[in-house]
N, C-alpha and C. Protein backbone atom coordinates (compact mmCIF):
# COMPACT_ATOMS: atom_id res chain seq x y z
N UNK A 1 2.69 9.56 15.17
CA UNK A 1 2.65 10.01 13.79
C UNK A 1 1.75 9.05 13.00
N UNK A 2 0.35 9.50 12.94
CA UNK A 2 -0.40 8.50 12.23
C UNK A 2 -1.45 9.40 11.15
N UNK A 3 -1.71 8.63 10.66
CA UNK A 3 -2.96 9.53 9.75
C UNK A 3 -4.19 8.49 9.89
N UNK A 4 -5.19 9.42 9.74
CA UNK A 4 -6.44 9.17 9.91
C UNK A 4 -6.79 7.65 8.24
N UNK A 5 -7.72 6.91 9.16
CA UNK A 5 -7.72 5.81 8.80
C UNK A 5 -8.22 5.99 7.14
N UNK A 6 -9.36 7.37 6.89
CA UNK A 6 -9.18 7.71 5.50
C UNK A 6 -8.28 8.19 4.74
N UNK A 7 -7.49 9.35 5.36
CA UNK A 7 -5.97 8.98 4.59
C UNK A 7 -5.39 8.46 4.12
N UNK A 8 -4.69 7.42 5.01
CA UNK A 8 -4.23 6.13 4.67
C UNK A 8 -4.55 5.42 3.47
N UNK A 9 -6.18 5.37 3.45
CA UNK A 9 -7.22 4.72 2.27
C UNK A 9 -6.79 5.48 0.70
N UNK A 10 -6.78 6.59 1.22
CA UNK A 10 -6.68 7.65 -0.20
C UNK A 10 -5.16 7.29 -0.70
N UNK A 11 -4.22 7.18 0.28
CA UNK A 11 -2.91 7.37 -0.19
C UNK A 11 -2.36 6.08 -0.83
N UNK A 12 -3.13 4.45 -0.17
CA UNK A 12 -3.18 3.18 -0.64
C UNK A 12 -3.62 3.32 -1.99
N UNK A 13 -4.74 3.94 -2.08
CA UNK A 13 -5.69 3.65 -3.36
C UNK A 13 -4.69 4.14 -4.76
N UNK A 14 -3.91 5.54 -4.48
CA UNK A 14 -3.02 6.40 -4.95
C UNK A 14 -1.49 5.74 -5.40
N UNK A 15 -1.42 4.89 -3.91
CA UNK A 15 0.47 4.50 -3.96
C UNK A 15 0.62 2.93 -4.39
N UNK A 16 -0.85 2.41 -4.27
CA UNK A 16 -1.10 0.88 -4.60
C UNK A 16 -0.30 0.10 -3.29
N UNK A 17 -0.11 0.57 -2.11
CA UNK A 17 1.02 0.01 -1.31
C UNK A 17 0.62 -1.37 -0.70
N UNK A 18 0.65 -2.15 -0.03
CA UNK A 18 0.64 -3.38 0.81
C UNK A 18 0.14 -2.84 2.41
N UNK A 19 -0.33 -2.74 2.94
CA UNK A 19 -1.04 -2.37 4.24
C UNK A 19 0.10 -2.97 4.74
N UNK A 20 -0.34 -4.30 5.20
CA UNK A 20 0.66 -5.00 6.15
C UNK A 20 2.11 -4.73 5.54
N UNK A 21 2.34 -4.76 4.59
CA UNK A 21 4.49 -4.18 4.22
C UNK A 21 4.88 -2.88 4.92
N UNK A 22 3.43 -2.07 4.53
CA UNK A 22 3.55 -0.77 5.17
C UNK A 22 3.83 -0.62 6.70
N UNK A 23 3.03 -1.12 7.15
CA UNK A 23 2.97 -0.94 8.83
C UNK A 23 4.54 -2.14 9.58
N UNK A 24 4.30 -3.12 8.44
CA UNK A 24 5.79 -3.89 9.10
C UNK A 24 7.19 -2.89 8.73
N UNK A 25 7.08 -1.80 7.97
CA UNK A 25 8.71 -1.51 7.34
C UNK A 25 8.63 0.36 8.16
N UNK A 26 7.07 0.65 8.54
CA UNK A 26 7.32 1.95 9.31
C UNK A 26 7.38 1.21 10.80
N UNK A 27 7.37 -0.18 11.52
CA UNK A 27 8.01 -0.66 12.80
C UNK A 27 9.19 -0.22 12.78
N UNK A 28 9.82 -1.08 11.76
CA UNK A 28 11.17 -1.58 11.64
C UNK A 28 11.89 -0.05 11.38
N UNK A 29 11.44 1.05 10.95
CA UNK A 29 12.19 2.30 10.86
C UNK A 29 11.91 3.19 12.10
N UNK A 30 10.96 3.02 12.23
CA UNK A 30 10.93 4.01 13.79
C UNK A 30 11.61 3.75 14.53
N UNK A 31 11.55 1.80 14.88
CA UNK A 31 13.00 1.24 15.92
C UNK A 31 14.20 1.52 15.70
N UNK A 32 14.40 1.99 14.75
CA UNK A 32 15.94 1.98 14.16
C UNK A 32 16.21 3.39 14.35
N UNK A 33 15.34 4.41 14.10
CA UNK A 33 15.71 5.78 14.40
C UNK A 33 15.16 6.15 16.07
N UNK A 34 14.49 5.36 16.59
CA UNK A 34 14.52 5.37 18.47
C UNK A 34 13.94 6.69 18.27
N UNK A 35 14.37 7.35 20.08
CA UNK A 35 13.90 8.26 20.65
C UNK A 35 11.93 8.35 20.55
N UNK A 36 11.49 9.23 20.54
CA UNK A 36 9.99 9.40 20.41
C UNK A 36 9.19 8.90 19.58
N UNK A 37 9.79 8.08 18.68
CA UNK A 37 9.22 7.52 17.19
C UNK A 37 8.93 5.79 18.37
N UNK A 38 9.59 5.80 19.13
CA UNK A 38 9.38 4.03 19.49
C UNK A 38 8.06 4.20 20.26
N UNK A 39 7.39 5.19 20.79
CA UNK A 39 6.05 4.92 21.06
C UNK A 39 5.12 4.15 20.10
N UNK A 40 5.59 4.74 18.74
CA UNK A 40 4.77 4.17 17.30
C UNK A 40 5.46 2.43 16.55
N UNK A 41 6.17 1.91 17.41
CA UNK A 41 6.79 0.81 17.00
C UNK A 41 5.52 -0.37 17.25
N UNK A 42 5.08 -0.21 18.48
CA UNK A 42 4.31 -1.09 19.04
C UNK A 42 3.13 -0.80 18.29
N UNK A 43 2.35 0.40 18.04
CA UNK A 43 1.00 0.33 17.11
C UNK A 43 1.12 -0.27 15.70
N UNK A 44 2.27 0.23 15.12
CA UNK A 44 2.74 -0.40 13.18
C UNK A 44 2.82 -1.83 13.85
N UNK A 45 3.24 -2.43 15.33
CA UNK A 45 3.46 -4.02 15.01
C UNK A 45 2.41 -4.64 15.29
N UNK A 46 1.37 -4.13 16.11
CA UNK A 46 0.12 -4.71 16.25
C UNK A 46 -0.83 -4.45 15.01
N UNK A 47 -0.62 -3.29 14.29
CA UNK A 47 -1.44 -2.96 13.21
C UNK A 47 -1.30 -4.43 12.15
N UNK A 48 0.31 -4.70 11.84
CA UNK A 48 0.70 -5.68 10.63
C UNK A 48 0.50 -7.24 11.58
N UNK A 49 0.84 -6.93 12.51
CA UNK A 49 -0.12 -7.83 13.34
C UNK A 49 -1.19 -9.09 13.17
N UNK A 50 -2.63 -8.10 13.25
CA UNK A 50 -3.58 -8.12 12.93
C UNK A 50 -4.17 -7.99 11.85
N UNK A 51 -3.65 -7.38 10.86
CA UNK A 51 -3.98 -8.11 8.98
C UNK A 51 -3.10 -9.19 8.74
N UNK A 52 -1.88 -9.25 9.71
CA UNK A 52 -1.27 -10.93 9.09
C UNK A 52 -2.54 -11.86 9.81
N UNK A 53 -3.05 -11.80 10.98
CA UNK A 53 -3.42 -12.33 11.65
C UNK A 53 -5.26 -12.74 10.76
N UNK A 54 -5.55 -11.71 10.19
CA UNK A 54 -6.86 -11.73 9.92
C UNK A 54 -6.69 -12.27 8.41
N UNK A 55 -5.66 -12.76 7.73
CA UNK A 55 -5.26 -13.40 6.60
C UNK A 55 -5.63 -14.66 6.81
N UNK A 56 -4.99 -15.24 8.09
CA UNK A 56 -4.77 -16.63 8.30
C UNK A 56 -3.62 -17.73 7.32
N UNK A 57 -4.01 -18.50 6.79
CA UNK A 57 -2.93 -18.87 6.12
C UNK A 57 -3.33 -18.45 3.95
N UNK A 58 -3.86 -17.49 4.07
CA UNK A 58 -4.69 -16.91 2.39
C UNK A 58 -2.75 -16.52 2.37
N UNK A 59 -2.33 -15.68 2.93
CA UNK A 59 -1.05 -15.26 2.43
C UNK A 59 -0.81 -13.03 2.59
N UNK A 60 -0.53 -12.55 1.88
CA UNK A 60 -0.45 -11.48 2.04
C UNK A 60 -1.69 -10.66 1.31
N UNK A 61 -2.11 -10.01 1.38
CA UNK A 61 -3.64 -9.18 1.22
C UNK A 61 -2.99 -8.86 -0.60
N UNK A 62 -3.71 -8.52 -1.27
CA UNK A 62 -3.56 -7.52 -2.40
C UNK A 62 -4.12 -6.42 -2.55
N UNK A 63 -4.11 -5.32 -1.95
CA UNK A 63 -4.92 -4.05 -2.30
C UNK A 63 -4.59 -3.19 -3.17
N UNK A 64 -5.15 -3.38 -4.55
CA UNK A 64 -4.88 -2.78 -5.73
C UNK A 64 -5.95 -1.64 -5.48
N UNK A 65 -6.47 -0.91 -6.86
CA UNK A 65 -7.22 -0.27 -6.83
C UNK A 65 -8.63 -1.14 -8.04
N UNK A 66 -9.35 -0.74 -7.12
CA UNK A 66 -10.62 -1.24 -7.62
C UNK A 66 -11.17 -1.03 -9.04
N UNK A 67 -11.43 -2.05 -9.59
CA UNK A 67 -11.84 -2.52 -11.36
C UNK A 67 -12.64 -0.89 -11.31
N UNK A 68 -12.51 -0.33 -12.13
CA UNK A 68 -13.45 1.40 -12.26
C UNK A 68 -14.53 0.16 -13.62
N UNK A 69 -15.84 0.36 -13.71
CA UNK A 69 -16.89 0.06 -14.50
C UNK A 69 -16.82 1.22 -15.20
């Protein structure tokens, strides 16, 4: 259950959400509801993963929506 990586973009830009909160709290719910959803546990944990990872020690990302000129 994923959406295409522009989706995602549109629905961030829209919901103001946290990438990495996102992908760490749809792990943590797929594990918890099991069955066919735990295939998708392992992609949300490598996804939050790899933006914690590509942070380094900066802290958590901010993806607001961009200053409009």
């Amino acid at each position: 259950m994923q959406l295409c990586p522009v989706c995602v973009r549109k629905l961030q830009y829209n919901m103001e959400f946290n990438y990495q909160e996102r992908y760490e709290n749809l792990a943590k719910t797929f594990l918890e509801i099991g069955g066919k959803f735990i295939e998708d546990v392992k992609i949300y944990q490598e996804l939050a993963g790899a933006i914690a990872a590509s942070l380094g020690s900066v802290g958590k990302p901010t993806l607001s929506k961009p200053i409009k000129k």
